[in-house]
N, C-alpha and C. Protein backbone atom coordinates (compact mmCIF):
# COMPACT_ATOMS: atom_id res chain seq x y z
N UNK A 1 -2.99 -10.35 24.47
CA UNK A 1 -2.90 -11.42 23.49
C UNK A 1 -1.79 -12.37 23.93
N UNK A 2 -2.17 -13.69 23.91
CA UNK A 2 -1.23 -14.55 24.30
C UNK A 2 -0.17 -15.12 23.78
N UNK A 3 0.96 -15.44 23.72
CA UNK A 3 2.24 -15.74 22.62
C UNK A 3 1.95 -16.50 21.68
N UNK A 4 1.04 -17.45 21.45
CA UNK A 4 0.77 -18.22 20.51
C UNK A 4 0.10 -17.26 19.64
N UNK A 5 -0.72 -16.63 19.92
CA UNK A 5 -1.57 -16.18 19.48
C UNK A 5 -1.02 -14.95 18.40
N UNK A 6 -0.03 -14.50 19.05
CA UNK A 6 0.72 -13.04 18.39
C UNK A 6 1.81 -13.52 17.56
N UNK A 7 1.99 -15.12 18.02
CA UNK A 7 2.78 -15.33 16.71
C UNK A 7 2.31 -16.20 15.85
N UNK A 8 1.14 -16.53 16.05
CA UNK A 8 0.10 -16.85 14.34
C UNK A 8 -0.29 -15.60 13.68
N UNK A 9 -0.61 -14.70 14.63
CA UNK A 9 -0.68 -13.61 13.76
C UNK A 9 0.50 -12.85 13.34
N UNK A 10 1.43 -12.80 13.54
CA UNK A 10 3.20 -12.37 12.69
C UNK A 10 2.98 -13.75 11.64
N UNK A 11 2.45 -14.89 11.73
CA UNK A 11 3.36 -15.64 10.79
C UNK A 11 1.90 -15.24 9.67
N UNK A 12 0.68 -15.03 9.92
CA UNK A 12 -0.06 -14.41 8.83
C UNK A 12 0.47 -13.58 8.29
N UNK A 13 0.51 -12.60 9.03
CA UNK A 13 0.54 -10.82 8.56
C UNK A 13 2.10 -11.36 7.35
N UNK A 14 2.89 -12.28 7.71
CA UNK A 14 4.19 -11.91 6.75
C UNK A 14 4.08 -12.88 5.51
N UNK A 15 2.80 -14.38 5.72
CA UNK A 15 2.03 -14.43 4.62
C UNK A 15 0.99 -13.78 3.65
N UNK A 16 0.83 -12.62 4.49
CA UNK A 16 -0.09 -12.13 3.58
C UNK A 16 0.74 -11.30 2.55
N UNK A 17 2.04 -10.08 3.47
CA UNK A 17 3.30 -9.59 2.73
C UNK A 17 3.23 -10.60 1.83
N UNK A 18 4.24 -11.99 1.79
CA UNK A 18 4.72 -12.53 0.99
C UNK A 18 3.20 -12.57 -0.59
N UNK A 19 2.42 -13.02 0.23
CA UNK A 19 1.64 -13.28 -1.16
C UNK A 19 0.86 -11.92 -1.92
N UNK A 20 1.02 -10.53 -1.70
CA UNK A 20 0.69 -9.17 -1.97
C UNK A 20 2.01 -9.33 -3.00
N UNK A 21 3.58 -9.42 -2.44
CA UNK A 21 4.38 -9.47 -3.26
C UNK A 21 4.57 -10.49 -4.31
N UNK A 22 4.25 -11.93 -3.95
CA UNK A 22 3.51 -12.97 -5.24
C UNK A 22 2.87 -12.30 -6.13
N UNK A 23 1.57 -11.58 -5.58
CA UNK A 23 0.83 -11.13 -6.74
C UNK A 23 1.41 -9.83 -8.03
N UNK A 24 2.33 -8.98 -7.45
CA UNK A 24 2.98 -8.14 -8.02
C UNK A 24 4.22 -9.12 -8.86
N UNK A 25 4.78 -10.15 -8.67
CA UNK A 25 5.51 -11.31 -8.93
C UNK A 25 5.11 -12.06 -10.15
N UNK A 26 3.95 -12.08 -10.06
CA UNK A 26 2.82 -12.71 -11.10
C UNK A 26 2.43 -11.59 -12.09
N UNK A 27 2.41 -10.68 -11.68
CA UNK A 27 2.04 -9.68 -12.56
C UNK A 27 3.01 -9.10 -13.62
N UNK A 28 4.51 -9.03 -12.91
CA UNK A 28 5.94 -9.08 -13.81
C UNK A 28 5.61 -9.86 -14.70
N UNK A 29 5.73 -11.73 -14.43
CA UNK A 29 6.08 -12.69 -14.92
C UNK A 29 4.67 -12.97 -16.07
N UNK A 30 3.86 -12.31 -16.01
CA UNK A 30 3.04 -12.91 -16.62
C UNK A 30 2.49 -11.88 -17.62
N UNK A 31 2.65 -10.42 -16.81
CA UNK A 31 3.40 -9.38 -18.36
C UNK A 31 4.14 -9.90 -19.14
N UNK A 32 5.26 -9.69 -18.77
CA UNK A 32 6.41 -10.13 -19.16
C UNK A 32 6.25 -11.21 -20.57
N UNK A 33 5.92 -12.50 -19.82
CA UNK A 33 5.55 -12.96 -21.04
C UNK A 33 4.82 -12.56 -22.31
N UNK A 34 3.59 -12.15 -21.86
CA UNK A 34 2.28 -11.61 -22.85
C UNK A 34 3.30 -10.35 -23.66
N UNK A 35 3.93 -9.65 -23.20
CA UNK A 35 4.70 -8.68 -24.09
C UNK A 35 5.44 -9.74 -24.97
N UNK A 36 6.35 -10.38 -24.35
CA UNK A 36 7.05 -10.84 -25.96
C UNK A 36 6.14 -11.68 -26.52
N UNK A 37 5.13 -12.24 -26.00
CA UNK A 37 4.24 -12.73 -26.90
C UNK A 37 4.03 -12.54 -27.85
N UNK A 38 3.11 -11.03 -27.19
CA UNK A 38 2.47 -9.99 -28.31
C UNK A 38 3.72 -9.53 -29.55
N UNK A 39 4.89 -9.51 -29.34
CA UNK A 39 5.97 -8.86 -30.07
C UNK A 39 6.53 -10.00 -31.07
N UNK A 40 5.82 -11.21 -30.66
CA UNK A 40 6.69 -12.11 -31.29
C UNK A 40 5.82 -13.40 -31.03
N UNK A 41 4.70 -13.51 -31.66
CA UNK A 41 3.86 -14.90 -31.50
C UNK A 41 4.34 -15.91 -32.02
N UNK A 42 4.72 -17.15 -30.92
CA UNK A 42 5.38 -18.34 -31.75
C UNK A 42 4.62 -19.22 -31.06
N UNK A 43 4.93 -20.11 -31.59
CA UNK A 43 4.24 -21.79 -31.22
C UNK A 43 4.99 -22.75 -31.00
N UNK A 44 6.34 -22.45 -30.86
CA UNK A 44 7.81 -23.63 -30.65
C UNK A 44 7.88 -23.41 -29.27
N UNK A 45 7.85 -24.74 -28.80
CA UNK A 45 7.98 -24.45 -27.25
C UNK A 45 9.29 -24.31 -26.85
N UNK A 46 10.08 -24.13 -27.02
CA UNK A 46 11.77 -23.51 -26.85
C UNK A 46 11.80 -22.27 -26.84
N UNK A 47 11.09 -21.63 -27.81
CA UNK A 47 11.08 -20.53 -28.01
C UNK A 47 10.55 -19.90 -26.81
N UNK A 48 9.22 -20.77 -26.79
CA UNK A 48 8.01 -20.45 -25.29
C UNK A 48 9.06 -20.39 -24.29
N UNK A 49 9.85 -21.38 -23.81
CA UNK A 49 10.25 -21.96 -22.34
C UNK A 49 11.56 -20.87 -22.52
N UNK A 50 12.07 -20.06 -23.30
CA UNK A 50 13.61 -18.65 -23.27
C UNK A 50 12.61 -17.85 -22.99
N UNK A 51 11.17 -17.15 -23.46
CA UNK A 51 10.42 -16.57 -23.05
C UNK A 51 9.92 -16.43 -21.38
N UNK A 52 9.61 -17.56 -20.78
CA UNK A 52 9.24 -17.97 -19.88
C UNK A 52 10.63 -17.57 -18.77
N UNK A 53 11.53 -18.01 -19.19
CA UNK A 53 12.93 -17.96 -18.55
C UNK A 53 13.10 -16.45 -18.29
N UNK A 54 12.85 -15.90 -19.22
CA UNK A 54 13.49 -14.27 -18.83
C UNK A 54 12.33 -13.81 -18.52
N UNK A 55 11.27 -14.17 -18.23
CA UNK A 55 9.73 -13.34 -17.29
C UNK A 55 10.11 -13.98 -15.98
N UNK A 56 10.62 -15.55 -15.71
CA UNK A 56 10.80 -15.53 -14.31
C UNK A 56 11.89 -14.64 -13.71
N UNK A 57 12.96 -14.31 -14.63
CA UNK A 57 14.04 -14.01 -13.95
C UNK A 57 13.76 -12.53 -13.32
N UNK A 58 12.84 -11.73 -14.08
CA UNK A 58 12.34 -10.28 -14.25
C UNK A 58 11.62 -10.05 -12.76
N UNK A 59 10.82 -11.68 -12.51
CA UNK A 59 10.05 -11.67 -11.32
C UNK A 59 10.31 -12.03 -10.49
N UNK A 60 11.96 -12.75 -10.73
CA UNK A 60 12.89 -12.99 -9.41
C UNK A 60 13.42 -12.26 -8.69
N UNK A 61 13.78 -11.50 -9.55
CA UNK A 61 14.50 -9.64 -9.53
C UNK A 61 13.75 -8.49 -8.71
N UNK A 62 12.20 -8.55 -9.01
CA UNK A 62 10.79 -8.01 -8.38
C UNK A 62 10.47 -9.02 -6.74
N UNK A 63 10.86 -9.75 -6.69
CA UNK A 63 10.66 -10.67 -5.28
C UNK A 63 11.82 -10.14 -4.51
N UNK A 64 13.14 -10.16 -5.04
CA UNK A 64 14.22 -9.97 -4.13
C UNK A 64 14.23 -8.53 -3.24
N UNK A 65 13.86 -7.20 -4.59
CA UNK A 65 13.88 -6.27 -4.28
C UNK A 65 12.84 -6.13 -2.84
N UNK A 66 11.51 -6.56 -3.14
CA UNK A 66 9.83 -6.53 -1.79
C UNK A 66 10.16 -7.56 -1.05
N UNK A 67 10.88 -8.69 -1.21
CA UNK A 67 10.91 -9.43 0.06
C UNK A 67 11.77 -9.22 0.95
N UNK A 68 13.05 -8.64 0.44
CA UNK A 68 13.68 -7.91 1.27
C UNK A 68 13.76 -6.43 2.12
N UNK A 69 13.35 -5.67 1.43
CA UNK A 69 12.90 -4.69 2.08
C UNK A 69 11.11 -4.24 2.57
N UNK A 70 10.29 -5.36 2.54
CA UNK A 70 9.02 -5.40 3.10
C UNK A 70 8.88 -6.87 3.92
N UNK A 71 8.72 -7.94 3.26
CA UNK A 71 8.24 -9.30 3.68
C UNK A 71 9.06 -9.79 4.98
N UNK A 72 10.22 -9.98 5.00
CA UNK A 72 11.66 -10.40 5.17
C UNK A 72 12.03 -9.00 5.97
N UNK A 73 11.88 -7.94 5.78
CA UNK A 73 12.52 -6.53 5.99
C UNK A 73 13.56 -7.19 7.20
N UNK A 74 12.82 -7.50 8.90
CA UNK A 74 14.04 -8.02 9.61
C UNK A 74 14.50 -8.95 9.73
N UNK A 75 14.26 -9.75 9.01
CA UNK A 75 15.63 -10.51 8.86
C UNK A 75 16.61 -10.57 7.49
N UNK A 76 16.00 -9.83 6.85
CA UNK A 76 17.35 -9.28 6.04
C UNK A 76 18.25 -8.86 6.04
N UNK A 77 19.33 -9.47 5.81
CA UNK A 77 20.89 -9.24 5.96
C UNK A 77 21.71 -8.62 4.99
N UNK A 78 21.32 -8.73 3.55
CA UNK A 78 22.10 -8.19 2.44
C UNK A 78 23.90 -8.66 2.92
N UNK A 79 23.73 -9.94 3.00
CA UNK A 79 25.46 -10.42 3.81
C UNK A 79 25.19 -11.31 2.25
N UNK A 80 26.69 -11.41 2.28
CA UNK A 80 26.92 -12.61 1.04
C UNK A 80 25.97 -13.97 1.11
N UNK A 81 26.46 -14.64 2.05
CA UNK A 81 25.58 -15.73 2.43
C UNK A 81 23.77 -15.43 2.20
N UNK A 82 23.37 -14.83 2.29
CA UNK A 82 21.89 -14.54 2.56
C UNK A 82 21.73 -14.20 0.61
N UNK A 83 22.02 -13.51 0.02
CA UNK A 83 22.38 -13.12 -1.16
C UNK A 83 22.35 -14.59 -1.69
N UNK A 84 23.24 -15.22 -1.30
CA UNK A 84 23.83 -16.30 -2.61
C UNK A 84 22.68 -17.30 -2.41
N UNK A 85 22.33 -17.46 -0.94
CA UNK A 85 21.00 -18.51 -1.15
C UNK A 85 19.61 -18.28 -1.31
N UNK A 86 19.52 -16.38 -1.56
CA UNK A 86 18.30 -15.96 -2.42
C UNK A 86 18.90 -16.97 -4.15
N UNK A 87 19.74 -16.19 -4.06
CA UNK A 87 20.20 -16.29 -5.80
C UNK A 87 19.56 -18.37 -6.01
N UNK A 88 20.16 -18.77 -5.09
CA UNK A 88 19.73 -20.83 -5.35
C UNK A 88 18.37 -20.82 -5.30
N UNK A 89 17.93 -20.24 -4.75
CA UNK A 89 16.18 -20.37 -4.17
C UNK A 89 16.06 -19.74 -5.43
N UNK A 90 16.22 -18.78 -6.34
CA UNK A 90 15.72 -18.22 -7.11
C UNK A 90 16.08 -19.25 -8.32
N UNK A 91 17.14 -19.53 -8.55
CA UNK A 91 17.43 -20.59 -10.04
C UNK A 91 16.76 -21.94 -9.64
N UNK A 92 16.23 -22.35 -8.74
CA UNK A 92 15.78 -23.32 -8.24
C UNK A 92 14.20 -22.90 -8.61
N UNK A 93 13.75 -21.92 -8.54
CA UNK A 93 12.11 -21.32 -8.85
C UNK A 93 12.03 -21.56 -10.17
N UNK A 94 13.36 -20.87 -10.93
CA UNK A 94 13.45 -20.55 -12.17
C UNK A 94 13.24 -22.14 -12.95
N UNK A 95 13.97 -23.28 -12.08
CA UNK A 95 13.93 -24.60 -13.03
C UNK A 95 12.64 -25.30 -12.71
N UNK A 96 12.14 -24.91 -11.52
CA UNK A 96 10.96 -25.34 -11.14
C UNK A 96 9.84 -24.65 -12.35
N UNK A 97 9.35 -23.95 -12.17
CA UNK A 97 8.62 -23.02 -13.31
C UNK A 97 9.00 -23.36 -14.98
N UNK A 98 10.32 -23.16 -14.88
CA UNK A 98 10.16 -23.15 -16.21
C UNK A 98 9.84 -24.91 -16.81
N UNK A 99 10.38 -26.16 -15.80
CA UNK A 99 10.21 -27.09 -16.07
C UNK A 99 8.36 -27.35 -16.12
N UNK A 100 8.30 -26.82 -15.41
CA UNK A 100 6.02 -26.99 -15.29
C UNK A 100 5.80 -26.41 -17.03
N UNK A 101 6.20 -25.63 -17.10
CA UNK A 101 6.06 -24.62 -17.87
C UNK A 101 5.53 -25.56 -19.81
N UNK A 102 6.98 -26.01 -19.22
CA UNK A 102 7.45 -26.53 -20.72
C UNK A 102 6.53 -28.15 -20.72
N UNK A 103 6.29 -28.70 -19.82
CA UNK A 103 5.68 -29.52 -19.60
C UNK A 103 4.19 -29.72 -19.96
N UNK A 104 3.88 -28.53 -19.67
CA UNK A 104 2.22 -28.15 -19.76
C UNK A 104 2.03 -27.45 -20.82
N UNK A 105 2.88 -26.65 -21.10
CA UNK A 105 2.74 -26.08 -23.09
C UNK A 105 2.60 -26.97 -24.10
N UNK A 106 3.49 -27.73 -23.90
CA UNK A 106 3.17 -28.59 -25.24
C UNK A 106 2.00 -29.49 -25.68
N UNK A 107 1.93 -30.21 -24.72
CA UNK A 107 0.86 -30.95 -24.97
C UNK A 107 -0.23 -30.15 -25.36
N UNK A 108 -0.57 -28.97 -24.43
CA UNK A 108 -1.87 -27.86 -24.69
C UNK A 108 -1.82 -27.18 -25.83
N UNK A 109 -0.48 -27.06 -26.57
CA UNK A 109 -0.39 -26.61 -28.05
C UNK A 109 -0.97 -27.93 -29.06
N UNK A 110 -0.27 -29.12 -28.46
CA UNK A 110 -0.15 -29.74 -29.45
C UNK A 110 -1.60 -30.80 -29.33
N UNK A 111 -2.72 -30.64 -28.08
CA UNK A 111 -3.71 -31.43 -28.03
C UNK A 111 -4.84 -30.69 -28.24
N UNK A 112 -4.74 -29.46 -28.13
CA UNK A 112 -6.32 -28.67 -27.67
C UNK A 112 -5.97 -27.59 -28.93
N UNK A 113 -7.26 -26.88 -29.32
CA UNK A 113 -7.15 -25.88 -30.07
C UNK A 113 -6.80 -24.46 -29.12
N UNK A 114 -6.21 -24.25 -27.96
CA UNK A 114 -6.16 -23.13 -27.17
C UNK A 114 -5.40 -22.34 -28.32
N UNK A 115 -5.16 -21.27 -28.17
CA UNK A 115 -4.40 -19.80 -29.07
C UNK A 115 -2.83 -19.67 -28.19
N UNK A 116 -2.04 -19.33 -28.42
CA UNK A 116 -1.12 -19.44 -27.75
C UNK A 116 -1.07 -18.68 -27.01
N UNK A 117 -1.76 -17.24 -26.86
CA UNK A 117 -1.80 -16.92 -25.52
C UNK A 117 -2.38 -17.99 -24.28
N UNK A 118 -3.45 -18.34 -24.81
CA UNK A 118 -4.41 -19.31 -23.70
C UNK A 118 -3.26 -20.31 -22.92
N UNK A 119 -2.97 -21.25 -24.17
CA UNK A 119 -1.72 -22.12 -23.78
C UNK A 119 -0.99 -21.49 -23.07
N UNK A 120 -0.22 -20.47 -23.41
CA UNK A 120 0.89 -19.96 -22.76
C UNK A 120 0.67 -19.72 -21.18
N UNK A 121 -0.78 -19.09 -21.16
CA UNK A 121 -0.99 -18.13 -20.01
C UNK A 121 -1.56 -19.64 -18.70
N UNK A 122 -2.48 -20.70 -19.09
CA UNK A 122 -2.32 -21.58 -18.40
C UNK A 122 -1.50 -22.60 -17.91
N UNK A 123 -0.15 -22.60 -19.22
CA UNK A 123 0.90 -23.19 -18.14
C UNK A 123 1.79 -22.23 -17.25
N UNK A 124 1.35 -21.28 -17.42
CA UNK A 124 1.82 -20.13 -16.71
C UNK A 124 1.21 -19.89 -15.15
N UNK A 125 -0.01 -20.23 -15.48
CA UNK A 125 -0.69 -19.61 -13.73
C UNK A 125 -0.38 -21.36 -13.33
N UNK A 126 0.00 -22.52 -13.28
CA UNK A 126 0.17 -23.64 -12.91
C UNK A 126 1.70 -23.54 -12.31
N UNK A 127 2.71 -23.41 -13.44
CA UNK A 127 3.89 -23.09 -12.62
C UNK A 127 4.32 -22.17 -11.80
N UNK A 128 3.50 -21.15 -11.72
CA UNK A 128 3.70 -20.06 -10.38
C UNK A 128 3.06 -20.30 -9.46
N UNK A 129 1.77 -20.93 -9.67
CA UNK A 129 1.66 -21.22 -8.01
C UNK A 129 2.28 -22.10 -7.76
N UNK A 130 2.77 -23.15 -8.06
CA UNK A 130 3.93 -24.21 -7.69
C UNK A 130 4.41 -24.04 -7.33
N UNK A 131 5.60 -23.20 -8.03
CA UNK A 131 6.86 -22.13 -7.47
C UNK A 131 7.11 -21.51 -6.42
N UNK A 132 5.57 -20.48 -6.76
CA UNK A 132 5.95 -19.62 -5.59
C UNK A 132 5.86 -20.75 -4.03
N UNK A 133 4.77 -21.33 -4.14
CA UNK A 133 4.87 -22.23 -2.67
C UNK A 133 5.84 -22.27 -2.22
N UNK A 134 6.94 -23.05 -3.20
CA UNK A 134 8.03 -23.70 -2.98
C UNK A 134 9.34 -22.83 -2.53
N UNK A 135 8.68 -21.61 -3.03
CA UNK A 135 9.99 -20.23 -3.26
C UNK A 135 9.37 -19.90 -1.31
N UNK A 136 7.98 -19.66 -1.34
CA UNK A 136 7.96 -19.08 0.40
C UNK A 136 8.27 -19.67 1.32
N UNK A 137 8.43 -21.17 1.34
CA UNK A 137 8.81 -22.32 1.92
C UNK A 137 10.94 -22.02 2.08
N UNK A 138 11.19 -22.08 1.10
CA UNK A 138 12.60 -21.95 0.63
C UNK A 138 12.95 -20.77 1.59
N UNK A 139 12.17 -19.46 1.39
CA UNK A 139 12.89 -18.23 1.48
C UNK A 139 12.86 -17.93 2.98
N UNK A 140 11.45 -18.56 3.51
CA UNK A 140 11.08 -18.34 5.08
C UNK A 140 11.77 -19.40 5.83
N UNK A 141 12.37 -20.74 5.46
CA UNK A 141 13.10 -21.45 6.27
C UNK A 141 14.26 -21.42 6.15
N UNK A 142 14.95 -21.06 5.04
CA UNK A 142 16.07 -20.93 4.55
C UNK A 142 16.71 -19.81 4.47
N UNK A 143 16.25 -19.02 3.86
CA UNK A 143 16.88 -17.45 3.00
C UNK A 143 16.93 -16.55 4.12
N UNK A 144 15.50 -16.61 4.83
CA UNK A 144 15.45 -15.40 5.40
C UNK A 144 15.58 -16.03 6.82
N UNK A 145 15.76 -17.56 7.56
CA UNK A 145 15.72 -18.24 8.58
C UNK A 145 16.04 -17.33 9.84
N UNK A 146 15.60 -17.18 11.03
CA UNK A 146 16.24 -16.68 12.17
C UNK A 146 17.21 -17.28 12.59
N UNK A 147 17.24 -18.83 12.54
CA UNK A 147 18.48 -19.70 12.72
C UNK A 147 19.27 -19.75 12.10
N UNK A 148 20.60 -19.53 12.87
CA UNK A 148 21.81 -20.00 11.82
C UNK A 148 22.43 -20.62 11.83
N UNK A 149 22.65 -21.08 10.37
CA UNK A 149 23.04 -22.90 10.16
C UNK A 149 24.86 -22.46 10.24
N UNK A 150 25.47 -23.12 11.49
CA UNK A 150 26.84 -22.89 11.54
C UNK A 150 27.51 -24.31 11.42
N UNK A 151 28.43 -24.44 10.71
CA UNK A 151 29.43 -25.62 10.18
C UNK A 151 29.90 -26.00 11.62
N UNK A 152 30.13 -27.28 11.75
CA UNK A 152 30.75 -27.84 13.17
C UNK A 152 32.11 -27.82 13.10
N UNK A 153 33.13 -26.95 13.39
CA UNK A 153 34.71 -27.36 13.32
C UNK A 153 35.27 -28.06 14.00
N UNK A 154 36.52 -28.51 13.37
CA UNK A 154 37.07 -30.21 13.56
C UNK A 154 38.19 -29.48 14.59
């Protein structure tokens, strides 16, 4: 197999990782919600978007743990630096998402007869795939980069 070739297939095989762990990601975040749903049916989208907030964070928590020790496995560092710009990539998912989120709830509460699961759960599968794009993009050039970005001293 020729070098190009073996490294389209590494950059699949660690898209496919990444999006196996999306789907377990999605499955947190979108429990997650439907439980406090179910525990607590509201129709205030504030209420929705603190809901929303603590299912991403649950599924930020579920990404860090599989992308680092599966997706990412070598180039994971567990060094401060690598840590702190999961943690940005992750509050950065978190404002991404939850901003789709809150965006697309309301109107769907407040235009369509959907049930608030329905509402809930379609601005829900809209801001995660958003996200996540943006999160594998983030984590594979950034977080988990082979290159390292070194400061130029004076």
């Amino acid at each position: 197999m020729n070098f190009k070739r073996a490294r389209l297939l590494s950059k699949g095989i660690r898209f496919s990782k990444f999006s196996l762990v999306g789907v377990s990601n999605a499955t947190v975040d979108v429990g997650a919600l439907n439980l406090m749903l179910a525990l607590d049916p509201t129709r205030v989208p504030l209420k929705l978007a603190l809901f929303n907030g603590v299912a991403i964070f649950l599924a930020n928590s579920n990404s860090y743990l599989w992308n680092t020790l599966w997706t990412f496995r070598d180039r994971a560092r567990h060094d401060l630096r690598q840590n702190a710009l999961f943690f940005l990539q992750a509050l950065f998912n978190v404002g991404v998402g939850s901003s789709l989120f809150v965006l697309l709830v309301h109107p769907l509460l407040a235009y369509t007869s959907l049930s608030t699961y329905a509402a809930g759960n379609v601005a829900k599968a809209v801001s995660i795939v958003t996200a996540s794009l943006i999160s594998f993009l983030a984590m594979r050039h950034l977080v988990f980069s082979r290159k390292r970005r070194f400061r130029r001293r004076l």
